[in-house]
C-alpha atoms as a PDB file:
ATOM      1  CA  UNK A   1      10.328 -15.950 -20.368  1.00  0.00           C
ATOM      2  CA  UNK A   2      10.344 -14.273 -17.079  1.00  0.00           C
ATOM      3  CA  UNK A   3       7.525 -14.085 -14.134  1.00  0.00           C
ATOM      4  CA  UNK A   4       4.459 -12.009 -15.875  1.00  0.00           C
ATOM      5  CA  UNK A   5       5.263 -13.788 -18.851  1.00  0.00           C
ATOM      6  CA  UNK A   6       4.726 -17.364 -17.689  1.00  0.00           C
ATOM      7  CA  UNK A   7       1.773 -16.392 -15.756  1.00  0.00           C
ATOM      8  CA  UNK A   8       0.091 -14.264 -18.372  1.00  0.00           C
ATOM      9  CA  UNK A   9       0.868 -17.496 -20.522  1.00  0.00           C
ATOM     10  CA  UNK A  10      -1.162 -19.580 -18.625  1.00  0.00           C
ATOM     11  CA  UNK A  11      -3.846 -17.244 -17.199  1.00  0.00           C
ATOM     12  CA  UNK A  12      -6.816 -19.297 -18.265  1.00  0.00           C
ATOM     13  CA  UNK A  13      -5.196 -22.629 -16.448  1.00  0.00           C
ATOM     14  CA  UNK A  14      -3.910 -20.663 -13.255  1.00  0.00           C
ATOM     15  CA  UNK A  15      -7.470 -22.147 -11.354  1.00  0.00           C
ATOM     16  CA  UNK A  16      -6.883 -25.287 -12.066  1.00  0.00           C
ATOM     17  CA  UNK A  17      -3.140 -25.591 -11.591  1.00  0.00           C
ATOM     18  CA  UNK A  18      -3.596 -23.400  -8.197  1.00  0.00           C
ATOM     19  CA  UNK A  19      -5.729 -26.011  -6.844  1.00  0.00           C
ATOM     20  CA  UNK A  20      -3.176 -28.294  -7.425  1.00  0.00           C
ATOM     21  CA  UNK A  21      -0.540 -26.246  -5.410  1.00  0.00           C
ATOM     22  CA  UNK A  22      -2.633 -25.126  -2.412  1.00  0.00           C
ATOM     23  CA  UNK A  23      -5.876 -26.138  -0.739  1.00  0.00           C
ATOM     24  CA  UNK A  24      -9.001 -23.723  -0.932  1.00  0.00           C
ATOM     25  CA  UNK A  25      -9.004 -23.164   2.843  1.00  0.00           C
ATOM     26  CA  UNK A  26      -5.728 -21.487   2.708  1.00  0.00           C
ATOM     27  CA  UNK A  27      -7.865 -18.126   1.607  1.00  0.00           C
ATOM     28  CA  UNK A  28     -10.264 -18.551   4.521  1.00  0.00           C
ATOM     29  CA  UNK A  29      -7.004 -18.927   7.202  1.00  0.00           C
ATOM     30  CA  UNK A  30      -5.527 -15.855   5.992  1.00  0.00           C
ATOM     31  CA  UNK A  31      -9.152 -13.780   5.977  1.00  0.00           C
ATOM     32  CA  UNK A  32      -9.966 -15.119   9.976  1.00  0.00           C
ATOM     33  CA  UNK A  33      -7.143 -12.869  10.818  1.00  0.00           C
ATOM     34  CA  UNK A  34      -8.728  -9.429  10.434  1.00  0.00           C
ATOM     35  CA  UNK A  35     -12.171  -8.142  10.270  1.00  0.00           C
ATOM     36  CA  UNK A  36     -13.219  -7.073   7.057  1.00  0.00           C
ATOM     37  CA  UNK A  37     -16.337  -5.869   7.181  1.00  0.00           C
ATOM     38  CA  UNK A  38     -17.034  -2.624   5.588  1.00  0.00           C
ATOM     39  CA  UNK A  39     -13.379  -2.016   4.973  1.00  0.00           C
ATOM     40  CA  UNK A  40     -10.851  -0.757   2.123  1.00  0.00           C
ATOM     41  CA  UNK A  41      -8.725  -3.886   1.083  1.00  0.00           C
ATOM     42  CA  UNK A  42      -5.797  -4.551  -0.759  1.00  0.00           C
ATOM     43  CA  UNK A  43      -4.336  -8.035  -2.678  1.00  0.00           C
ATOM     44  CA  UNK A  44      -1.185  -7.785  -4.084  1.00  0.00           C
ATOM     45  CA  UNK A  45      -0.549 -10.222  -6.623  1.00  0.00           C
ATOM     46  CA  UNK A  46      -4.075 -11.385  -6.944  1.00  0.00           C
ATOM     47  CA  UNK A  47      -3.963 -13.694  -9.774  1.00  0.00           C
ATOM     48  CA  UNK A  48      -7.150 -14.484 -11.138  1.00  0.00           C
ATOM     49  CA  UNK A  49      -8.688 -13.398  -7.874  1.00  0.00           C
ATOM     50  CA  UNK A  50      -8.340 -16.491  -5.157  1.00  0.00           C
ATOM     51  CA  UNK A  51      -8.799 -14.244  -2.349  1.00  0.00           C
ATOM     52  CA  UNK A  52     -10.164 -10.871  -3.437  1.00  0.00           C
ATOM     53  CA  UNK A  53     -13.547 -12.185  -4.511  1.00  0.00           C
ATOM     54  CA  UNK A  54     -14.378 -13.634  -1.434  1.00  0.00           C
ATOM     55  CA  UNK A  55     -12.660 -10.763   0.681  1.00  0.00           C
ATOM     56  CA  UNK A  56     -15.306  -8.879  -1.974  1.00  0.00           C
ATOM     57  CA  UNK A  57     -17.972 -10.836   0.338  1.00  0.00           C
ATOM     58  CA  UNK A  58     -17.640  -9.204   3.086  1.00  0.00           C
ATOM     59  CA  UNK A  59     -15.079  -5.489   2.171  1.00  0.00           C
ATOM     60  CA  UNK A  60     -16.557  -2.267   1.248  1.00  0.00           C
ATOM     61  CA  UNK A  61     -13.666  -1.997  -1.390  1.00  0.00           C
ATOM     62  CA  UNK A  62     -10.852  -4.785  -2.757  1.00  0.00           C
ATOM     63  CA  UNK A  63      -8.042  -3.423  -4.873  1.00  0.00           C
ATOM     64  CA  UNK A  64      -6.597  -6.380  -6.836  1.00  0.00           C
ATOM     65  CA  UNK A  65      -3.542  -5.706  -8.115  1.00  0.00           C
ATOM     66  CA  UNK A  66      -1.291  -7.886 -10.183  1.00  0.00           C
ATOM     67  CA  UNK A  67       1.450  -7.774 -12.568  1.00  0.00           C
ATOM     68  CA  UNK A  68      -0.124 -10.220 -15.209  1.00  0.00           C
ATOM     69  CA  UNK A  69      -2.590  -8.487 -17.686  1.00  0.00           C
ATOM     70  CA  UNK A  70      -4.080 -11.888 -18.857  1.00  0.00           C
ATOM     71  CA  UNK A  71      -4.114 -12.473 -14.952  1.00  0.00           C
ATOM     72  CA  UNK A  72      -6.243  -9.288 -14.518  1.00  0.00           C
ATOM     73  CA  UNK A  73      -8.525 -10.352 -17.351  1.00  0.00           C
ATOM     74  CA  UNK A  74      -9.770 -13.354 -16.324  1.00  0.00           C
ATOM     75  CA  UNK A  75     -10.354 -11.535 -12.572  1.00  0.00           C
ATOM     76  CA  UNK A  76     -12.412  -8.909 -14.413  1.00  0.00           C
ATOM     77  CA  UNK A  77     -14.058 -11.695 -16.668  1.00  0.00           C
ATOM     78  CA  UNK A  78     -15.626 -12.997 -13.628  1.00  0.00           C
ATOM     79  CA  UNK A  79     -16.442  -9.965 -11.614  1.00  0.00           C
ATOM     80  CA  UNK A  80     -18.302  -9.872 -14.731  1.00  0.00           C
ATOM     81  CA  UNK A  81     -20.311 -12.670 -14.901  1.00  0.00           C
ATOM     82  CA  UNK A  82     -20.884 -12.978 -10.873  1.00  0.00           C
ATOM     83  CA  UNK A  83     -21.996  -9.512 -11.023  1.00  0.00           C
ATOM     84  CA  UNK A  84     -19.205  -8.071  -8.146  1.00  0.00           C
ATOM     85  CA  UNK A  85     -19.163  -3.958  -8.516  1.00  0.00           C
ATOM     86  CA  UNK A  86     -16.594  -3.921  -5.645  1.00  0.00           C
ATOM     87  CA  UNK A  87     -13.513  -5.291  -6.909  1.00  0.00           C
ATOM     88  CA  UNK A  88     -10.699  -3.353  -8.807  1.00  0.00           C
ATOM     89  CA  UNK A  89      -8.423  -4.960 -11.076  1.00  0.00           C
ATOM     90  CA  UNK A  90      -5.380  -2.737 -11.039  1.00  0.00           C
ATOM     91  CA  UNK A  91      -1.968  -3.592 -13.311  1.00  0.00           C
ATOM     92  CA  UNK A  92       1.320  -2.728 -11.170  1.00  0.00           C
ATOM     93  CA  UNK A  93       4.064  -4.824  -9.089  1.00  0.00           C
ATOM     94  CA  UNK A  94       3.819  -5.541  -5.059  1.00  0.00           C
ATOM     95  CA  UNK A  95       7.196  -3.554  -4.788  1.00  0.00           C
ATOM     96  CA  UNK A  96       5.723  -0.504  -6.705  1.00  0.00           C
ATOM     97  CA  UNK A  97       1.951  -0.257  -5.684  1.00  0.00           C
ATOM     98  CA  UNK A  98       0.097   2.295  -7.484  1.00  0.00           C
ATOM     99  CA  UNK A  99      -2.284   2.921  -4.475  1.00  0.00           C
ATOM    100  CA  UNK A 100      -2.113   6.108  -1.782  1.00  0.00           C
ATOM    101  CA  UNK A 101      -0.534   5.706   1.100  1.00  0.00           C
ATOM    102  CA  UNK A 102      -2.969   5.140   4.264  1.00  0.00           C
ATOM    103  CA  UNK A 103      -5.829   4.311   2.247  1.00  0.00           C
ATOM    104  CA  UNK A 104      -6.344   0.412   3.064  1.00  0.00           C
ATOM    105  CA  UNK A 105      -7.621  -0.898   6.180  1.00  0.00           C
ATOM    106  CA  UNK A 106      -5.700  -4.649   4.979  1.00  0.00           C
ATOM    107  CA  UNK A 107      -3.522  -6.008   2.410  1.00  0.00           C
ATOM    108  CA  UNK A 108      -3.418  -9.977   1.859  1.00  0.00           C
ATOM    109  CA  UNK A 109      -0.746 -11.131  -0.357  1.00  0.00           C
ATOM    110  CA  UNK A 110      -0.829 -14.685  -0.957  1.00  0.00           C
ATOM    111  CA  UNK A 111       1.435 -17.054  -2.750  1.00  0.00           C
ATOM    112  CA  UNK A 112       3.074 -14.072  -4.312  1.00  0.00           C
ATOM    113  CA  UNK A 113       5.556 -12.424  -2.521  1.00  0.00           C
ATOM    114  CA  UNK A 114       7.998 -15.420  -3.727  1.00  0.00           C
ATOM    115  CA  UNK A 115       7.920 -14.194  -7.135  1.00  0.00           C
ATOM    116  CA  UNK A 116       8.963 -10.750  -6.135  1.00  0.00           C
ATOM    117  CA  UNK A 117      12.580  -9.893  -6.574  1.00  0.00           C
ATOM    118  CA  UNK A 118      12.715  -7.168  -4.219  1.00  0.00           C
ATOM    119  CA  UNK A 119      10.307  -8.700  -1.319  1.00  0.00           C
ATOM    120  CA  UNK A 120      11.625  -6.786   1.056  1.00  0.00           C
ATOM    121  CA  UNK A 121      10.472  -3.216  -0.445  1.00  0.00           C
ATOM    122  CA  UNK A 122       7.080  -4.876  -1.173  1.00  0.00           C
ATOM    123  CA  UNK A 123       6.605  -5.006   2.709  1.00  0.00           C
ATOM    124  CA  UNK A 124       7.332  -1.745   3.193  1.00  0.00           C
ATOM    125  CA  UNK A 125       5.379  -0.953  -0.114  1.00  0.00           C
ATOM    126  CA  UNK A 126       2.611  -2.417   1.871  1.00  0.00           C
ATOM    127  CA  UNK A 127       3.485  -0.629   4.741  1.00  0.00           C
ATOM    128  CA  UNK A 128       3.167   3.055   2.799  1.00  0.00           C
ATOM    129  CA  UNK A 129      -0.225   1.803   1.903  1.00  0.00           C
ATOM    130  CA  UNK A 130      -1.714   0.864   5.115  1.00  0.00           C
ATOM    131  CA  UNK A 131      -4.036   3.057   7.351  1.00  0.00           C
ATOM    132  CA  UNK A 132      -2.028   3.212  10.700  1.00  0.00           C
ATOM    133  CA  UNK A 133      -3.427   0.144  13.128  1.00  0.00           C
ATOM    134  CA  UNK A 134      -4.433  -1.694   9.370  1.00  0.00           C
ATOM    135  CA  UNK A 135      -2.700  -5.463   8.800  1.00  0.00           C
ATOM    136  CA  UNK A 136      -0.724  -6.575   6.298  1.00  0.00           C
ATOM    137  CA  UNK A 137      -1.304 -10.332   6.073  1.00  0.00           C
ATOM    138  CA  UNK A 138       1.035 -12.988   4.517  1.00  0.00           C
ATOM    139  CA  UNK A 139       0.903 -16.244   3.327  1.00  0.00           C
ATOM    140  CA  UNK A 140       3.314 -18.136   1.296  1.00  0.00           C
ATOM    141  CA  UNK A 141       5.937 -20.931   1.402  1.00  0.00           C
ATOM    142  CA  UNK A 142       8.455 -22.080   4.032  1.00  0.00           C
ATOM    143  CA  UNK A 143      12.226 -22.259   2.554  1.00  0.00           C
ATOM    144  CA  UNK A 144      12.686 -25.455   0.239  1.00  0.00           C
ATOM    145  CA  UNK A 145      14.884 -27.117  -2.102  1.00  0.00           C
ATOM    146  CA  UNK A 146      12.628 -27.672  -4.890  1.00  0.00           C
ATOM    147  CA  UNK A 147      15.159 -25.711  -7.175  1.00  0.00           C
ATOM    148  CA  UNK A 148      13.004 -26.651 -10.380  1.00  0.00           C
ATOM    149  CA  UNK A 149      10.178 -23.815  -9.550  1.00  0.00           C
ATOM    150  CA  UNK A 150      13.068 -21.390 -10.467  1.00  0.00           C
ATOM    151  CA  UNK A 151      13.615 -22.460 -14.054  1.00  0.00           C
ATOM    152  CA  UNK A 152       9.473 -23.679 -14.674  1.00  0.00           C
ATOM    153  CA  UNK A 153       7.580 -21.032 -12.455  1.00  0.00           C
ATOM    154  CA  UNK A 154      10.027 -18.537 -12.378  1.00  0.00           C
ATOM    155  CA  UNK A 155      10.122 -18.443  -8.330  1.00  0.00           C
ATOM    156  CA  UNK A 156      12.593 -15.893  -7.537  1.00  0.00           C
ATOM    157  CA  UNK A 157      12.973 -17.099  -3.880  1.00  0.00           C
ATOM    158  CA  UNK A 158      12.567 -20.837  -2.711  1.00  0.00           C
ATOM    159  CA  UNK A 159      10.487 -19.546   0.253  1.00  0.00           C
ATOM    160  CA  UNK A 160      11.010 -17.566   3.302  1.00  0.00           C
ATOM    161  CA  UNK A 161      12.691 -18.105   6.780  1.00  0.00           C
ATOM    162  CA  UNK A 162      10.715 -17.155   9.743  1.00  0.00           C
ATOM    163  CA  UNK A 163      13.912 -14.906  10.849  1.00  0.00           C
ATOM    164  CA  UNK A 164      14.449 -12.965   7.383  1.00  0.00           C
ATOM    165  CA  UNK A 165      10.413 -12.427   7.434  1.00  0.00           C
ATOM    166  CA  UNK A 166      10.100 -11.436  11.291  1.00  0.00           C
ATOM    167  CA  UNK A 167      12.980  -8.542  10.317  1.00  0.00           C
ATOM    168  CA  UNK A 168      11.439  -7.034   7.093  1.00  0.00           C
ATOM    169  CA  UNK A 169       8.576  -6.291   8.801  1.00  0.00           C
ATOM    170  CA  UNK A 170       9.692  -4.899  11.921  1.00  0.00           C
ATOM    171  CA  UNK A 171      12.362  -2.567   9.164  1.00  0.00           C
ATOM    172  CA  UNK A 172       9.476  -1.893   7.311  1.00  0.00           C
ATOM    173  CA  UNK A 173       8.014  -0.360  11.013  1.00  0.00           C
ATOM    174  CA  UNK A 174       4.903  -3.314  11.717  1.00  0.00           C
ATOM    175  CA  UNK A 175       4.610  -4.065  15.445  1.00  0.00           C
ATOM    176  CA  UNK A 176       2.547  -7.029  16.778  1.00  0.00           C
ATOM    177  CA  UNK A 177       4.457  -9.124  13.989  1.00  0.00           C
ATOM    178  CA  UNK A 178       3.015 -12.691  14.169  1.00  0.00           C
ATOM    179  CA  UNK A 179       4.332 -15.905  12.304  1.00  0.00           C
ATOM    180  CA  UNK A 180       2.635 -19.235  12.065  1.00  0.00           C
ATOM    181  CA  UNK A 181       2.237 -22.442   9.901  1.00  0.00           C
ATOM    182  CA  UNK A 182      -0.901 -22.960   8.756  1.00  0.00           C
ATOM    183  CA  UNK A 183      -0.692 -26.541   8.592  1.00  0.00           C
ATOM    184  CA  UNK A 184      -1.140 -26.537   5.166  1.00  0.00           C
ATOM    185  CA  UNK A 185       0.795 -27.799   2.977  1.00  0.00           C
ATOM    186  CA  UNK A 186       2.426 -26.771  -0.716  1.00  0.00           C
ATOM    187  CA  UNK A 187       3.173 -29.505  -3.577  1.00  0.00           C
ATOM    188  CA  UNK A 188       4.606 -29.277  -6.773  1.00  0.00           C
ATOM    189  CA  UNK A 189       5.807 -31.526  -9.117  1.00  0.00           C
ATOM    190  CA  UNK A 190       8.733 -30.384 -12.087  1.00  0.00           C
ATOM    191  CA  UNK A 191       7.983 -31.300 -15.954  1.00  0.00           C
ATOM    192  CA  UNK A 192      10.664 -34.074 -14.857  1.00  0.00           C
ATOM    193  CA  UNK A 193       8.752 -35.613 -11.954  1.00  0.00           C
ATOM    194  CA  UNK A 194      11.043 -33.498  -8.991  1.00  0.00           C
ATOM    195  CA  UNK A 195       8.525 -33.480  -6.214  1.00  0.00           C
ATOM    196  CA  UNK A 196       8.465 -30.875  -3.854  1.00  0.00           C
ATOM    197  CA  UNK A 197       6.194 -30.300  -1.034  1.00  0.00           C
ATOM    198  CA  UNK A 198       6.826 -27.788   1.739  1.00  0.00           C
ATOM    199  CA  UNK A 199       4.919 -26.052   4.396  1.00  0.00           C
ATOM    200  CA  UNK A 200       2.777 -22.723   3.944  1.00  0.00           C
ATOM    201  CA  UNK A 201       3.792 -19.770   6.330  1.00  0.00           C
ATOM    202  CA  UNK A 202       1.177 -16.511   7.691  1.00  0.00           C
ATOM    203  CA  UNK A 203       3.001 -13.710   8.769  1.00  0.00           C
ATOM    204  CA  UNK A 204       1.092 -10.500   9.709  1.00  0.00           C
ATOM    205  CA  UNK A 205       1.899  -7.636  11.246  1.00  0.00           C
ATOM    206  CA  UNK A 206      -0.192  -3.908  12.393  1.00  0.00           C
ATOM    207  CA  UNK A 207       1.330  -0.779  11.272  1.00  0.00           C
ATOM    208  CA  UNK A 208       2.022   1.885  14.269  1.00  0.00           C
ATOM    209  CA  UNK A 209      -0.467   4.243  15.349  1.00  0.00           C
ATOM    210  CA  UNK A 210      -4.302   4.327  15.848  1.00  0.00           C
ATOM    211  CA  UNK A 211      -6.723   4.239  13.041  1.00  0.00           C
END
């Protein structure tokens, strides 16, 4: 089983074992950090939608991308039912983003950027897709030894140090590059009782030139 597989697997959980993870005010650290209002957004790896709908509250647009099709479904399910006609469930990976480059105004990618093999091209994917003076912001987990998401979440990196971060996106061409804990924290516990609990990061950074 590999990433989209596990998570496409258990889709229909992924709100209650989130809440497990992560608290709910994570979302509304990562959305004081721009202003919204009336803008084009991007989330990359949007799960069953933790941050677009409520960036949806306030955005003129929210692309919600995602690998997971069963992921996707449930997001659509309840733009359904809560009646949002701003939010766009597309299918594609955070290092291959089917979206034009300097459309968005911000991308938010939370809690997924750990799952993507090649990280470092999904920052500049985000990059490509940013208007110039639009934010990409992070947030995700500090490095930690809980070597058990690998095999039972299929984590592909055990977090990120502040260093490796602060140099993708100044590669990738982001000025203004900020990182900070959140003070929040991440726990997990393996099928074997391994706990794990490490800190959660925000990195965000403005790409060059003037909107």
């Amino acid at each position: 089983m590999n990433s989209v597989s596990y998570f496409d697997s258990i889709a229909d959980k992924w709100n209650v074992i989130r809440s497990e993870y992560f608290e709910e005010r994570l979302k509304h650290i990562a959305l004081s950090q721009t202003d919204i209002k009336d803008k084009i957004c991007a989330d990359l790896g949007c799960g069953t939608g933790f941050i677009s709908l409520s960036i949806a509250d306030k955005a003129k647009l929210v692309f919600s991308l995602d690998s997971s099709h069963n992921m996707l479904k449930e997001l659509n399910n309840t733009i359904l039912s809560q009646g949002y006609g701003n939010v766009y469930p597309i299918k594609g990976s955070m290092d291959d983003i089917p979206l034009f480059d300097n459309s968005m105004d911000a991308v938010f990618a939370n809690m997924s950027l750990h799952h993507i093999e090649n990280a470092e091209k999904a920052i500049k994917e985000a990059y490509r897709i940013l208007k110039p003076g639009g934010m990409l912001i992070i947030t995700d987990v500090e490095e930690h030894n809980g070597y058990w998401a690998i095999e039972e979440m299929h984590d592909v990196w055990l977090g990120f140090s502040h260093k490796i971060l602060r140099q993708w996106f100044d590669e990738a061409g982001f000025e203004n590059i900020d990182i900070t804990s959140t003070g929040l924290k991440c726990k997990g516990t393996s099928s074997k009782g391994e706990y794990t609990e490490t800190g959660i990061f925000l990195v965000k950074g403005i790409k060059r030139g003037e909107i």
